[in-house]
C-alpha atoms as a PDB file:
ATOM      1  CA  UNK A   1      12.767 -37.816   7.465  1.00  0.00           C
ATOM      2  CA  UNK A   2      16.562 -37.710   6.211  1.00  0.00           C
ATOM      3  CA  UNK A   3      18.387 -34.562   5.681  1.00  0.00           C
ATOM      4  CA  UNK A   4      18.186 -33.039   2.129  1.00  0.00           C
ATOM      5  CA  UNK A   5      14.217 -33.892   2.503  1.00  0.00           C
ATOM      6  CA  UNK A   6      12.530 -30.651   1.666  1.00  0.00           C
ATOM      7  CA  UNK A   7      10.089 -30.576   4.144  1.00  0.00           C
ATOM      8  CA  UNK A   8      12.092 -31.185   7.242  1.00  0.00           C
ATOM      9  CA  UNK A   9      14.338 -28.240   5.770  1.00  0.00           C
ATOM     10  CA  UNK A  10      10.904 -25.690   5.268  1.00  0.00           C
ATOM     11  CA  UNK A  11       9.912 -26.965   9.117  1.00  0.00           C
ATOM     12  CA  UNK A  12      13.583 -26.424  10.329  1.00  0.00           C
ATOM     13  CA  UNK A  13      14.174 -23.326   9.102  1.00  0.00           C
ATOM     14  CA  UNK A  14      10.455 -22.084  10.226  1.00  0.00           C
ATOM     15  CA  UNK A  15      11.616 -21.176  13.472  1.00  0.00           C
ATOM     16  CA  UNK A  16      12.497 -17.853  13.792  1.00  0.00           C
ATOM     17  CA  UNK A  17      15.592 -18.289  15.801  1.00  0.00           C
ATOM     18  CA  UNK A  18      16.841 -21.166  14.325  1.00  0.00           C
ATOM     19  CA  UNK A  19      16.511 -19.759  10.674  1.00  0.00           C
ATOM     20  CA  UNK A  20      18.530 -16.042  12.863  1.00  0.00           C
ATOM     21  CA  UNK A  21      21.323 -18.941  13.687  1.00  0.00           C
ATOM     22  CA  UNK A  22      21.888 -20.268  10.603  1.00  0.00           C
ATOM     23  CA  UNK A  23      22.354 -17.219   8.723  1.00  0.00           C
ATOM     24  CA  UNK A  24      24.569 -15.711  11.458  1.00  0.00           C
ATOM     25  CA  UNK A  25      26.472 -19.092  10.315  1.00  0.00           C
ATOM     26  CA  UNK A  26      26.178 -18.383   6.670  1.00  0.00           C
ATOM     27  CA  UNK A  27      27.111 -14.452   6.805  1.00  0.00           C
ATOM     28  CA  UNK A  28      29.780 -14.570   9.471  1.00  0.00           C
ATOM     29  CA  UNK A  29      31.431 -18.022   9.243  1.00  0.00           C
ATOM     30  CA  UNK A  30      32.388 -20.983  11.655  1.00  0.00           C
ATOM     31  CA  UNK A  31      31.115 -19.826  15.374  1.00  0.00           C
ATOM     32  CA  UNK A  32      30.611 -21.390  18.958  1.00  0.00           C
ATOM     33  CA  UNK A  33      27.893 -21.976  20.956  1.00  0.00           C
ATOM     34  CA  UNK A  34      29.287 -19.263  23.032  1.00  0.00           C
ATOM     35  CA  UNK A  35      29.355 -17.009  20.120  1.00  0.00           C
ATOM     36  CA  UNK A  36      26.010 -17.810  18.765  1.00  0.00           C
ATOM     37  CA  UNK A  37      24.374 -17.024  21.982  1.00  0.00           C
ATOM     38  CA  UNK A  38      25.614 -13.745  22.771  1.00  0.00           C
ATOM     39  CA  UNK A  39      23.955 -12.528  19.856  1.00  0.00           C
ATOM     40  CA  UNK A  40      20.989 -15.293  19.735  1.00  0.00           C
ATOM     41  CA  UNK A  41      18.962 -13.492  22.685  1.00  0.00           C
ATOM     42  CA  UNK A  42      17.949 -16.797  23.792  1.00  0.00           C
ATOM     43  CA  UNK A  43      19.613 -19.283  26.276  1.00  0.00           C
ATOM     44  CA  UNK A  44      22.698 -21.461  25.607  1.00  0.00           C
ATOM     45  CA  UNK A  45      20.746 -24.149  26.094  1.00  0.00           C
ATOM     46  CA  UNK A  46      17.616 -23.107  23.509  1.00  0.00           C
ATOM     47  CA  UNK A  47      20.915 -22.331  21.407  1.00  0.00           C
ATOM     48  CA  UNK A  48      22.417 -25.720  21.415  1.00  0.00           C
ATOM     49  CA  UNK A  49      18.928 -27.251  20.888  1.00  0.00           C
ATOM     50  CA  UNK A  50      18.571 -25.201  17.746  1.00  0.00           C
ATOM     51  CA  UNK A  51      22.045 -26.454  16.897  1.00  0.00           C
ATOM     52  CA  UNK A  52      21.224 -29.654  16.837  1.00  0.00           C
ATOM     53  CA  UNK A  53      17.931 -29.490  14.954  1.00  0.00           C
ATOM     54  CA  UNK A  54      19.688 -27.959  11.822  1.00  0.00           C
ATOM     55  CA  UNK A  55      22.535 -30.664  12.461  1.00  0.00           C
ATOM     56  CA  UNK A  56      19.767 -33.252  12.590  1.00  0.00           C
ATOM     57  CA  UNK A  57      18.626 -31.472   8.719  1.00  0.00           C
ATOM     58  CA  UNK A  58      21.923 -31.049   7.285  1.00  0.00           C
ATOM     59  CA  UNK A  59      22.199 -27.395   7.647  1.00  0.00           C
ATOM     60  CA  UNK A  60      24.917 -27.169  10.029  1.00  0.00           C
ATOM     61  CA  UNK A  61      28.456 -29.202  10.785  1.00  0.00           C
ATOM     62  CA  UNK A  62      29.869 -29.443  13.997  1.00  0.00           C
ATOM     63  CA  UNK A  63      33.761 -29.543  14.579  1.00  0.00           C
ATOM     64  CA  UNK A  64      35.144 -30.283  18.141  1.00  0.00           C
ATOM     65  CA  UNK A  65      38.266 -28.436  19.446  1.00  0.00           C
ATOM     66  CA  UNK A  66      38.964 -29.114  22.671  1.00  0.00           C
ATOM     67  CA  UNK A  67      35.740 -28.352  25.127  1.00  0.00           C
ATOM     68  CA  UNK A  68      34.558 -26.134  22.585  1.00  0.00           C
ATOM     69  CA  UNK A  69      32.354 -27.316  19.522  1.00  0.00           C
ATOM     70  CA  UNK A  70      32.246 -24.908  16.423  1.00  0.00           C
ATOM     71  CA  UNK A  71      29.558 -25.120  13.934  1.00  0.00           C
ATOM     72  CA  UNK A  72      29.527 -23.836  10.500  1.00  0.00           C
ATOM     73  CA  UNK A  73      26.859 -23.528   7.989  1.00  0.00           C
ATOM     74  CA  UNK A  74      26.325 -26.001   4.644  1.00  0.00           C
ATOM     75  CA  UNK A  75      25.172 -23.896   2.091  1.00  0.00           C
ATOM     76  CA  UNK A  76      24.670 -27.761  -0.564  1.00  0.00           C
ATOM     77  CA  UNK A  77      22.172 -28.413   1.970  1.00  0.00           C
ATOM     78  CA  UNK A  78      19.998 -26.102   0.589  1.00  0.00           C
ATOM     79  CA  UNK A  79      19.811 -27.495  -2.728  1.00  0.00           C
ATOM     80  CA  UNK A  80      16.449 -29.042  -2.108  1.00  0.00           C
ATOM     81  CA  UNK A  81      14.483 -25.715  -1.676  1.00  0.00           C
ATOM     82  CA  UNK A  82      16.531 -24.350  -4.210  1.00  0.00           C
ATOM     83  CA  UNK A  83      15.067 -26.714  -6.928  1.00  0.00           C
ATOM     84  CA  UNK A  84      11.340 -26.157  -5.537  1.00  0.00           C
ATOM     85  CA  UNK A  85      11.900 -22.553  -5.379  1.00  0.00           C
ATOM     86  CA  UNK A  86      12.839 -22.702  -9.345  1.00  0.00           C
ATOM     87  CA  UNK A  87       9.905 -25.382 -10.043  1.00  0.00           C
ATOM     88  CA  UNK A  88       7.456 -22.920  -8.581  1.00  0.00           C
ATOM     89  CA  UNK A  89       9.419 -19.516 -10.730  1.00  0.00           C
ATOM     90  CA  UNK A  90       8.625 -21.559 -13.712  1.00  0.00           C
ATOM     91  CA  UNK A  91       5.090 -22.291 -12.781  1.00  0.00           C
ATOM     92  CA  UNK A  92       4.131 -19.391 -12.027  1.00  0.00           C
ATOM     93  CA  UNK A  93       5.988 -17.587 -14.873  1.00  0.00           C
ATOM     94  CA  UNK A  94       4.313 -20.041 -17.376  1.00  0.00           C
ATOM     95  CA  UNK A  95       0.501 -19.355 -15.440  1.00  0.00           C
ATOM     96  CA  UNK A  96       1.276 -15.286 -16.047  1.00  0.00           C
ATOM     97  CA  UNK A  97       2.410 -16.177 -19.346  1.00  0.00           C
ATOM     98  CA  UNK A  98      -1.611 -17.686 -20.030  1.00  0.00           C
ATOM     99  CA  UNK A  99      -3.105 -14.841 -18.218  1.00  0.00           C
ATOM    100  CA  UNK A 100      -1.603 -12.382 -20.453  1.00  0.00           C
ATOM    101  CA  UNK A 101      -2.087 -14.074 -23.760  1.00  0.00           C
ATOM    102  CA  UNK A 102      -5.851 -14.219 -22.425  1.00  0.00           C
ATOM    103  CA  UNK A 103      -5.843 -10.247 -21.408  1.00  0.00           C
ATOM    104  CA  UNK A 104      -4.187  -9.312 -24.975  1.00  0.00           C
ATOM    105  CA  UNK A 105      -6.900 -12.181 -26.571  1.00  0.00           C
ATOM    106  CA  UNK A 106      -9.674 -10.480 -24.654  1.00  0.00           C
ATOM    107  CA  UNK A 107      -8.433  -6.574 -25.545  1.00  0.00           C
ATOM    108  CA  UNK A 108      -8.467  -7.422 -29.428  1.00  0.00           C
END
């Protein structure tokens, strides 16, 4: 699987903790490892594991500065599930769309 592949984004941002992570990325901007697991209530470790499976799916960037590594969030990646998300709206919009021309057909 290569990043931007829908399902490795729906089974990377499954996990509970790992989807926590990357919206702490997306609502608070650029953080640390250190940052991220003060607030992750999980190990720095598990963190940095997490880290790497959204890297690994195109979710997150990493930027080294000095010993530090900060990793922000990247929103484009999302596109993917974006476009399935609409697909589905409209199928499903256009299936309630039949079942109410059948209810109104079925009243008369």
């Amino acid at each position: 699987m290569t990043p931007g592949d829908p399902d490795l984004l729906f089974r990377t941002l499954a996990d509970p903790t790992r989807r926590a992570i990357f919206e702490r990325l997306c609502r608070d901007g650029e953080q640390t490892v250190g940052a991220l697991t003060a607030r992750a209530g999980v190990s720095q470790p598990a963190v940095s594991k997490h880290l790497g499976v959204l890297k690994l799916a195109g979710l997150v960037r990493d930027r080294p500065e000095g010993r530090q590594t900060h990793y922000s969030a990247q929103l484009a990646a999302l596109a993917p599930l974006t476009d399935w998300t609409r697909q589905m709206t409209g199928f499903w919009e256009a299936r309630f769309d039949g079942l109410e021309d059948l209810l109104t057909r079925m009243d008369q």
